[in-house]
C-alpha atoms as a PDB file:
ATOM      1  CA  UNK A   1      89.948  96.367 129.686  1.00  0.00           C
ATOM      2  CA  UNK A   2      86.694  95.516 127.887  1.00  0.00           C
ATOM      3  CA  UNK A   3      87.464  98.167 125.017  1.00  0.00           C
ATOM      4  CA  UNK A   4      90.058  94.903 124.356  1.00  0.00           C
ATOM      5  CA  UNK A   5      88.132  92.663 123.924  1.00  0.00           C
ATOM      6  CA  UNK A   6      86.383  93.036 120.350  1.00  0.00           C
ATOM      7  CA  UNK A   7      89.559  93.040 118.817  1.00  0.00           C
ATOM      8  CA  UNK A   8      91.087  90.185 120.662  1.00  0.00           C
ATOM      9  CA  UNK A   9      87.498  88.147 120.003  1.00  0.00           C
ATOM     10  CA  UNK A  10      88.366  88.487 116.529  1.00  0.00           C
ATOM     11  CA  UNK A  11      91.638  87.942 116.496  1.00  0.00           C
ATOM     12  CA  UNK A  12      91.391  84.239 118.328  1.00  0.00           C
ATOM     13  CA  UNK A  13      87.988  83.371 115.503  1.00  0.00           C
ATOM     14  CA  UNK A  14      90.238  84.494 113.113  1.00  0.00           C
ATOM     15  CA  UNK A  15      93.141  82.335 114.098  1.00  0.00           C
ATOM     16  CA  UNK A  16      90.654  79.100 114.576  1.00  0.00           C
ATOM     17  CA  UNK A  17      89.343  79.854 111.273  1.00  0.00           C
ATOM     18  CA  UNK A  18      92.983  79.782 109.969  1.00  0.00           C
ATOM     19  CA  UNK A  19      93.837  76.612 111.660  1.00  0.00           C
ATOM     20  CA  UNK A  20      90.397  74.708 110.406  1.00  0.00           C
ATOM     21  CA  UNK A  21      90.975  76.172 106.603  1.00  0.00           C
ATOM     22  CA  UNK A  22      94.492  74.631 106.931  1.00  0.00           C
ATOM     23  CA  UNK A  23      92.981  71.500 108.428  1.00  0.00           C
ATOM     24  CA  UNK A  24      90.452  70.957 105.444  1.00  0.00           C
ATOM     25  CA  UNK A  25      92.335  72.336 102.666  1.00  0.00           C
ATOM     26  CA  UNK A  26      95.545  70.465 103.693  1.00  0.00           C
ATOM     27  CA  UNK A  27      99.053  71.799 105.237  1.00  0.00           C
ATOM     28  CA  UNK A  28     100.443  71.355 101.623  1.00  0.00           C
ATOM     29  CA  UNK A  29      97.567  74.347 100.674  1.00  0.00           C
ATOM     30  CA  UNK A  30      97.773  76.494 103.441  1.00  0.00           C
ATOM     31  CA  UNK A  31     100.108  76.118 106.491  1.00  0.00           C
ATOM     32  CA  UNK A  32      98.956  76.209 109.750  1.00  0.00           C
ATOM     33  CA  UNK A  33      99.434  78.532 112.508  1.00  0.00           C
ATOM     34  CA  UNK A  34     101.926  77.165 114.424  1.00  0.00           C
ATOM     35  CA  UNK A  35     103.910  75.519 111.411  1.00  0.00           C
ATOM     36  CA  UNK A  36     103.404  79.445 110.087  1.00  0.00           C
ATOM     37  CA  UNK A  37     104.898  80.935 112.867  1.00  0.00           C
ATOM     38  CA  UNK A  38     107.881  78.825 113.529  1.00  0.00           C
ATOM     39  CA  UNK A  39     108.426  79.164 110.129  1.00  0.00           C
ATOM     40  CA  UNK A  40     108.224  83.211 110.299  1.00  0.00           C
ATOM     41  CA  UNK A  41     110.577  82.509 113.707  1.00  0.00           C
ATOM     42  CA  UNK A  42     112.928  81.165 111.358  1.00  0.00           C
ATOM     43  CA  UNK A  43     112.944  83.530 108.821  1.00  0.00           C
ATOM     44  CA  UNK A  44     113.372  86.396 110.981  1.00  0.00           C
ATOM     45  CA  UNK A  45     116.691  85.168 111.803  1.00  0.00           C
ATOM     46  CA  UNK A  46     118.085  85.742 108.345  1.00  0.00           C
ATOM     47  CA  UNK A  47     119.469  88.831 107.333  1.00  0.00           C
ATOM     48  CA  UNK A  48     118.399  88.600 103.769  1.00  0.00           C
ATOM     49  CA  UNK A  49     114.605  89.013 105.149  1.00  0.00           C
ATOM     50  CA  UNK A  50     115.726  91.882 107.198  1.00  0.00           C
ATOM     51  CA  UNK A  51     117.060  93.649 104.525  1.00  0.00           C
ATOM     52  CA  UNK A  52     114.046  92.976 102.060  1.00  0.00           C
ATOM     53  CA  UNK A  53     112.000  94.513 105.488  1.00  0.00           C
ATOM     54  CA  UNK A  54     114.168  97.636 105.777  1.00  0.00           C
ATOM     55  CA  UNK A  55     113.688  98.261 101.718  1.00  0.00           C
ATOM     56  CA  UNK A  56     109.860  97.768 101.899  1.00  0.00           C
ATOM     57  CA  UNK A  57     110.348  99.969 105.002  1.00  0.00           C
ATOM     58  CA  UNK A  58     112.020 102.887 103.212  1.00  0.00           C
ATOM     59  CA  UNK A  59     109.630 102.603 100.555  1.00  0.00           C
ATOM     60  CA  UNK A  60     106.403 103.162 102.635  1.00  0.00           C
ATOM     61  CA  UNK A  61     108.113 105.801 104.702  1.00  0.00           C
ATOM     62  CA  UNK A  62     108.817 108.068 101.689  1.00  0.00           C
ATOM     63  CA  UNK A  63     105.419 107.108 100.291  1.00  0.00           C
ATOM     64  CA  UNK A  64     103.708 108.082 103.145  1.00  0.00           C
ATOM     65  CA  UNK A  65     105.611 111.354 103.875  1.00  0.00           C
ATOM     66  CA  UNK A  66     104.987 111.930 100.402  1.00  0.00           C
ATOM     67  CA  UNK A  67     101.104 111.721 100.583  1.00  0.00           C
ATOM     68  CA  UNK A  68     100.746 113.342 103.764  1.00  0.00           C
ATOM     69  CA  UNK A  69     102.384 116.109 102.907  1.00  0.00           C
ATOM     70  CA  UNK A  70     100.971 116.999  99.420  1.00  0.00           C
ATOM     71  CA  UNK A  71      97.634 115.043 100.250  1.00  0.00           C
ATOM     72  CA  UNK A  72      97.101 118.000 103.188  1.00  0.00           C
ATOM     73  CA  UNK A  73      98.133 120.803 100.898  1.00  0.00           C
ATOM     74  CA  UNK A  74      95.912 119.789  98.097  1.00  0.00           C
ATOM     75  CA  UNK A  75      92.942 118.974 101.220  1.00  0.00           C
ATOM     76  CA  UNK A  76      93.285 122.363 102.309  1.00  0.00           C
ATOM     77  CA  UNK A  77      93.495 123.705  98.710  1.00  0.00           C
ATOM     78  CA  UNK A  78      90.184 121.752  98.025  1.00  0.00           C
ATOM     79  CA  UNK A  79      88.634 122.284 101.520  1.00  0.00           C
ATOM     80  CA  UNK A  80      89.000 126.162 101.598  1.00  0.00           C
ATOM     81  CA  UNK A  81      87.909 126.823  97.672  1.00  0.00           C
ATOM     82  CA  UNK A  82      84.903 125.606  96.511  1.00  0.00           C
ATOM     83  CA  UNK A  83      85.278 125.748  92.840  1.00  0.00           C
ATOM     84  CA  UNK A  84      88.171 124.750  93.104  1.00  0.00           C
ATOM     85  CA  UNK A  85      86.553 121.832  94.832  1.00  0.00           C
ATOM     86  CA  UNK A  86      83.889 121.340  92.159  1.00  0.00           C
ATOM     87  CA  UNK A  87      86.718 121.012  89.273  1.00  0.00           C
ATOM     88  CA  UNK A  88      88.829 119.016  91.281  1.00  0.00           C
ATOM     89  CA  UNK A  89      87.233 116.237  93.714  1.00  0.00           C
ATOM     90  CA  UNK A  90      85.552 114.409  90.438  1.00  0.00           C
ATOM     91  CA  UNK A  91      88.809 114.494  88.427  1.00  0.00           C
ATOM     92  CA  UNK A  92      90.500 112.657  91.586  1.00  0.00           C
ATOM     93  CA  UNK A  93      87.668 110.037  92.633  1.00  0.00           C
ATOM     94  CA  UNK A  94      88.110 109.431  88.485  1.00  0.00           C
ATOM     95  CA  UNK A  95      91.990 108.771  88.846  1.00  0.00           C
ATOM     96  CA  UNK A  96      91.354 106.768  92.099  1.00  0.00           C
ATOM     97  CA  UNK A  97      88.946 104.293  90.619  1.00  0.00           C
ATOM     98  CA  UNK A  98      91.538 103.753  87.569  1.00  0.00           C
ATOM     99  CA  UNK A  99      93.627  99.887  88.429  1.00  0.00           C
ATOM    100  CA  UNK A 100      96.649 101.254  89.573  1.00  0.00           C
ATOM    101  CA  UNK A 101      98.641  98.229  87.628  1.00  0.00           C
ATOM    102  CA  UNK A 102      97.609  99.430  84.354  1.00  0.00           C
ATOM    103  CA  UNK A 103     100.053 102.690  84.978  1.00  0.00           C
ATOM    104  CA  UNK A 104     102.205 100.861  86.305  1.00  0.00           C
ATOM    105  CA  UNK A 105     103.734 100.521  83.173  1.00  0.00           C
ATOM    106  CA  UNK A 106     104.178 104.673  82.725  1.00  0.00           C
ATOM    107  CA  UNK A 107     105.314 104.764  86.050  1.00  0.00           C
ATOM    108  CA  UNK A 108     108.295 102.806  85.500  1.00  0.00           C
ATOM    109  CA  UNK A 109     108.921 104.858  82.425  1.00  0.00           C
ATOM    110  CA  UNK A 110     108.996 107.481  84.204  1.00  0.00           C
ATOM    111  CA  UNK A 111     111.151 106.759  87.133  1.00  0.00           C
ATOM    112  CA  UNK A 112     112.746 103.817  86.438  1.00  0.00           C
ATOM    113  CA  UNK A 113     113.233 100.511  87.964  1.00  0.00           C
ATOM    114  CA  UNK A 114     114.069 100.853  92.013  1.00  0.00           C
ATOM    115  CA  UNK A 115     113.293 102.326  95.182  1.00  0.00           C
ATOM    116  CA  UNK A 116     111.359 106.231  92.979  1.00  0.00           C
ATOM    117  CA  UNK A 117     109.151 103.667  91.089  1.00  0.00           C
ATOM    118  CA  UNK A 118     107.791 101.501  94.477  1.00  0.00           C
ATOM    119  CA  UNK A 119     107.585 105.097  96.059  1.00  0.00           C
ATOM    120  CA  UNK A 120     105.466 106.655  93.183  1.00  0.00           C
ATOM    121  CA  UNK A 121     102.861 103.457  93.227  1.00  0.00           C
ATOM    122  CA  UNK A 122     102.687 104.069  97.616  1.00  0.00           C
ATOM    123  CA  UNK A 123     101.824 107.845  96.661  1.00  0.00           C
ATOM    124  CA  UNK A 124      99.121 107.331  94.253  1.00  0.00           C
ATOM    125  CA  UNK A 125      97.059 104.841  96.730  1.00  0.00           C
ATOM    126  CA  UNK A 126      97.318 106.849  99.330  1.00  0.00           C
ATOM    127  CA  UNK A 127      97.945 110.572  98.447  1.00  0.00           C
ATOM    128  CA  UNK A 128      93.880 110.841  96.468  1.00  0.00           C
ATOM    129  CA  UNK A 129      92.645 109.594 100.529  1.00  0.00           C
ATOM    130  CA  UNK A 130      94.524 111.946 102.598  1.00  0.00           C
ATOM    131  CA  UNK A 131      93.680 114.926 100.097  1.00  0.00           C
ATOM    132  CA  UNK A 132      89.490 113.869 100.021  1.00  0.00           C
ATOM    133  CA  UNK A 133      89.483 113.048 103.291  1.00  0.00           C
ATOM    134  CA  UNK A 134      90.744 116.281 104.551  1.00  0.00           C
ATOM    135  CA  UNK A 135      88.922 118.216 102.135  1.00  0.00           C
ATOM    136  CA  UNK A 136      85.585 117.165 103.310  1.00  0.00           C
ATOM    137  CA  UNK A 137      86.992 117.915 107.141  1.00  0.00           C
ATOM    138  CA  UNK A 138      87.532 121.652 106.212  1.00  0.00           C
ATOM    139  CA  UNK A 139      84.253 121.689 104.689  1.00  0.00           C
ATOM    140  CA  UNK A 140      82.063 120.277 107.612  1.00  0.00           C
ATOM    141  CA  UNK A 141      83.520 122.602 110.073  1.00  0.00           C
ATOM    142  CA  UNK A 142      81.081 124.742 111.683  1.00  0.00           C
ATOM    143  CA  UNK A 143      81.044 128.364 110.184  1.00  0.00           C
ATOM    144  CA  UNK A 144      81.897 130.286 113.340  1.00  0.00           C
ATOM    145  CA  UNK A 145      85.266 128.876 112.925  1.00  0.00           C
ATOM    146  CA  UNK A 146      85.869 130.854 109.642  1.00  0.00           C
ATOM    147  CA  UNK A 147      83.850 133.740 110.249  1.00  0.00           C
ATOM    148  CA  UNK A 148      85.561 134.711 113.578  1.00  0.00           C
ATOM    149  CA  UNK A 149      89.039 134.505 111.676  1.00  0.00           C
ATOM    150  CA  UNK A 150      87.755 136.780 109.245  1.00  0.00           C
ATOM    151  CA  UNK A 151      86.547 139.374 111.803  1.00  0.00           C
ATOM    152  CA  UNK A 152      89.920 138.615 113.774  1.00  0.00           C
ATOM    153  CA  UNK A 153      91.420 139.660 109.742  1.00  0.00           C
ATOM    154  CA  UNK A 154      93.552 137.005 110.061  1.00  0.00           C
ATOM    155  CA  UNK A 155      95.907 135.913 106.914  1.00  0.00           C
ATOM    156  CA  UNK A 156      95.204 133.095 105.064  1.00  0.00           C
ATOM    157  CA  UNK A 157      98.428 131.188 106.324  1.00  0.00           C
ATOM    158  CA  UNK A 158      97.296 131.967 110.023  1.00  0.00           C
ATOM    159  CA  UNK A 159      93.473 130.883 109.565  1.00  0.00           C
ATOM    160  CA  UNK A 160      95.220 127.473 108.068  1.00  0.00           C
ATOM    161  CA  UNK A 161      97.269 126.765 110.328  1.00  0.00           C
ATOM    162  CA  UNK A 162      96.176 128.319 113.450  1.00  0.00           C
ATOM    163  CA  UNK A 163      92.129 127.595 112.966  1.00  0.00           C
ATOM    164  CA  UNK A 164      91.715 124.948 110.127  1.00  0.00           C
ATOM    165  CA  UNK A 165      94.430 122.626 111.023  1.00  0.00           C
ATOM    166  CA  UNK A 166      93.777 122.462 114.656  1.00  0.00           C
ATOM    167  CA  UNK A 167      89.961 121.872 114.253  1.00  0.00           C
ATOM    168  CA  UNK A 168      89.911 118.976 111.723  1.00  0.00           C
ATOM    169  CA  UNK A 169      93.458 117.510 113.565  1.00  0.00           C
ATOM    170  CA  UNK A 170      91.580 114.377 114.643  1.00  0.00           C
ATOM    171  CA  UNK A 171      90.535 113.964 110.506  1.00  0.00           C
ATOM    172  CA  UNK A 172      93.822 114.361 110.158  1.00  0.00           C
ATOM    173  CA  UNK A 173      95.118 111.491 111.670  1.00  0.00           C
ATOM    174  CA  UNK A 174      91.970 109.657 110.494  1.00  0.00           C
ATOM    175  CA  UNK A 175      93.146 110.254 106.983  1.00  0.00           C
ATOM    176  CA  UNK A 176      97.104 109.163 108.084  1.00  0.00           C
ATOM    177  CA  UNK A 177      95.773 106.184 108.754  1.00  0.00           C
ATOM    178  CA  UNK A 178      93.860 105.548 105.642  1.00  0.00           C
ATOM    179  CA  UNK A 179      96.332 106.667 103.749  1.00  0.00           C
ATOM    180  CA  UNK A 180      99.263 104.525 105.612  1.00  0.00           C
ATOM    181  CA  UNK A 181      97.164 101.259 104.916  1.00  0.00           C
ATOM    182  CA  UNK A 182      97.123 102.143 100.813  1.00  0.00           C
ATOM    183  CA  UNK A 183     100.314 103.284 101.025  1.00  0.00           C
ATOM    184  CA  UNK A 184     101.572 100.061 101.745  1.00  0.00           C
ATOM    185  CA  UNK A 185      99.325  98.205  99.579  1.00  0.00           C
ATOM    186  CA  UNK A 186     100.824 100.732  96.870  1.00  0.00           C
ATOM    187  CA  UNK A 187     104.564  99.582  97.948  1.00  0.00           C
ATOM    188  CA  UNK A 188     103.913  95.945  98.276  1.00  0.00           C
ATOM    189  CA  UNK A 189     102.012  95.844  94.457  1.00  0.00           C
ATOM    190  CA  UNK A 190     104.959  97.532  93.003  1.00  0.00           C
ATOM    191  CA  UNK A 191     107.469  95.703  94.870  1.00  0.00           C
ATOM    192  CA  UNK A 192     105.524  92.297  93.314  1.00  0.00           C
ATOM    193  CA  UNK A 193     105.530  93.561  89.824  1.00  0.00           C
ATOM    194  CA  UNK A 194     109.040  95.288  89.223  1.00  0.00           C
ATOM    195  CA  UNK A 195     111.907  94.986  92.422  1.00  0.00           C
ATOM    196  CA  UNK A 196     115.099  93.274  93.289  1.00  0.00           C
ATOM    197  CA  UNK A 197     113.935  93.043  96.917  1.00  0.00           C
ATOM    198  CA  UNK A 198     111.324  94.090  99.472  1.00  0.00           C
ATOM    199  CA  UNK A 199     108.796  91.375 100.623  1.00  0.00           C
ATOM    200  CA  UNK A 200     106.044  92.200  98.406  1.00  0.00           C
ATOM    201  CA  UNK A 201     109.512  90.613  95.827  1.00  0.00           C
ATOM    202  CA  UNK A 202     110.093  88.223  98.457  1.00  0.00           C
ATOM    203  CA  UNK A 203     105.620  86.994  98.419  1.00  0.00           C
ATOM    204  CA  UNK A 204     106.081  86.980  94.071  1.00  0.00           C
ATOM    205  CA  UNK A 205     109.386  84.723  94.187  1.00  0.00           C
ATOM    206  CA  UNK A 206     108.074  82.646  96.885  1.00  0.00           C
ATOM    207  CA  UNK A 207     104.607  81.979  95.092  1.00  0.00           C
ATOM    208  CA  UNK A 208     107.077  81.205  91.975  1.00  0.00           C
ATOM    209  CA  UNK A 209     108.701  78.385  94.027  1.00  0.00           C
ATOM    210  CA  UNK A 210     105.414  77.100  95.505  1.00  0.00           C
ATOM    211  CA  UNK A 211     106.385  78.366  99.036  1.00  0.00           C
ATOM    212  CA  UNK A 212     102.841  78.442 100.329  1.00  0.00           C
ATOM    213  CA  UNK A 213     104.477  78.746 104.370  1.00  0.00           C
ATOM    214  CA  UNK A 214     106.800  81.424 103.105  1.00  0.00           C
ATOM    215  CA  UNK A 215     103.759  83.278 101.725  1.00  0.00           C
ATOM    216  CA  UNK A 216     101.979  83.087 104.825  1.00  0.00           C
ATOM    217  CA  UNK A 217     104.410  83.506 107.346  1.00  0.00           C
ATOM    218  CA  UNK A 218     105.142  87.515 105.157  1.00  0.00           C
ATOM    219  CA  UNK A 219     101.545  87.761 105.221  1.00  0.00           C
ATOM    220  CA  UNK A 220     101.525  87.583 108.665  1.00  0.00           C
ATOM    221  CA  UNK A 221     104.253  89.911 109.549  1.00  0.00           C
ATOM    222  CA  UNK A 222     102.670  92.267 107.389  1.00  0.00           C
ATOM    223  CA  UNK A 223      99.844  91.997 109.225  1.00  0.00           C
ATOM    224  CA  UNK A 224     100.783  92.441 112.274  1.00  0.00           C
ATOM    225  CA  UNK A 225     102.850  95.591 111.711  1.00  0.00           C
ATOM    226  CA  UNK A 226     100.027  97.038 109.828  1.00  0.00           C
ATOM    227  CA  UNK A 227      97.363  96.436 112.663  1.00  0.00           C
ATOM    228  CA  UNK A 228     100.124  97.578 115.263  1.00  0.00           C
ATOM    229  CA  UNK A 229     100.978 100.726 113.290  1.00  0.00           C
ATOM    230  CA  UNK A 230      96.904 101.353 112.934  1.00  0.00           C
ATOM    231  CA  UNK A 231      95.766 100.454 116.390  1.00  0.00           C
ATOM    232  CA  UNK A 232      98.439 102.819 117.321  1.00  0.00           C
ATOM    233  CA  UNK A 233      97.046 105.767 115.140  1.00  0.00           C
ATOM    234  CA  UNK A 234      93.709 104.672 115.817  1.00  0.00           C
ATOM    235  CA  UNK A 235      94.429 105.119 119.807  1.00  0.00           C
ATOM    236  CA  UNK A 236      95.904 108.901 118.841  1.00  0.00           C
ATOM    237  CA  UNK A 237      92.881 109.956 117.184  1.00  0.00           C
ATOM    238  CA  UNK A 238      90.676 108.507 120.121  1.00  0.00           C
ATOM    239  CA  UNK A 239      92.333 110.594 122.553  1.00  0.00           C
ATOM    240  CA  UNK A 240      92.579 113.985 120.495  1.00  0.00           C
ATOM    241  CA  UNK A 241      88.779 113.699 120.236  1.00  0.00           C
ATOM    242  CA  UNK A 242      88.340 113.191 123.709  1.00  0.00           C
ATOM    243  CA  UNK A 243      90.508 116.079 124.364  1.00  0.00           C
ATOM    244  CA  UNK A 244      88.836 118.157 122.116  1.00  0.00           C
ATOM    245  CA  UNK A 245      85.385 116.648 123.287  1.00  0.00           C
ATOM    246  CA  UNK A 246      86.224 117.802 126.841  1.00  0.00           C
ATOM    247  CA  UNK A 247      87.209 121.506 125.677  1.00  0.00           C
END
């Protein structure tokens, strides 16, 4: 029960802080909680809000499928080779530092205006993550590891899957979640610069109208799935490294 209680701590200072901001700055400047949340209550009773969920939805999905799957492969790539790891890992932290929004531009060009384009701005927040992240997993492992599946004259595809994999599976997850949390900051940016709907096009037209509630109340469901979807991956990596802990 106490594990709970950081988290809820800072969730209650967070929501006083919230209410006195609103208090000082004015309702007309920022809402206040429970004007917020009815408001959200509302909103979540039209479909058109639904709809802009289930296309930011989509969106992060396939982003996030997308950079898990090629941000492992290029991890492993990385993690196993070390020049390729010297030639690589700088050319990537380069890339990631680059603002995103000034290729935004070339990514539209390139796929177009829709669902591809908010996909393709998710991927490159969070696939550069997932792939550093797991390189640097493979490449604190403890030597026996590798040197035991080279005695055993194991293949490469069985030492990665059957040794690697296993051993840095907690890093794994560590990365998923890293990677989820850009992801959707990816989806949500692209969404605000070039969409027809999804609520990071729902935040832009709102802030256009001077729909400070609105803003807030999709801030808040954002937040809350983000923290529920991370507290939940957060609570899966606990428990592998316990399990693994206890072997």
């Amino acid at each position: 029960m106490t594990r709970f209680l950081p988290p809820v701590t800072i969730a209650l200072a967070a929501l006083v802080l919230w209410q006195l901001v609103s208090f000082i700055a004015g309702s007309h400047s920022v809402s206040g909680v429970v004007e917020t949340m009815a408001y959200l209550f509302r909103m979540m009773q039209q479909e058109s809000f639904w709809l802009d969920v289930a296309e930011s939805g989509t969106a992060i999905f396939y982003a996030i499928c997308l950079s898990m799957l090629f941000g492992w492969a290029l991890g492993v790539v990385i993690g196993l080779n070390r020049n390729v790891s010297d030639v690589s890992e700088p050319i990537l932290v380069t890339f990631y530092s680059l603002p995103k929004v000034t290729l935004y531009p070339l990514v539209l060009l390139l796929f177009g205006l829709g669902l591809s384009a908010k996909v393709a701005f998710g991927v490159m927040h969070g696939l550069v993550p997932i792939c550093l992240i797991t390189g640097n997993a493979i490449r604190q492992l403890r030597p026996v590891y590798i040197r035991t599946a080279k005695v055993m004259r194991l293949s490469r595809s069985s030492v990665t899957f059957h040794v690697v994999l296993p051993a840095i599976l907690p890093e794994l997850i560590s990365s998923l979640r890293i990677g989820l949390s850009l992801s959707i900051l990816g989806v949500l940016i692209g969404e605000m610069f070039a969409s027809k709907r999804g609520l990071g096009f729902a935040a832009v037209n709102a802030m256009g109208l001077g729909d400070g509630t609105r803003i807030m109340a999709i801030g808040v469901f954002l937040s809350v799935c983000a923290i529920s979807i991370n507290f939940l991956l957060l609570e899966i990596e606990s428990a592998i490294r316990h399990r693994t802990a206890r072997i």
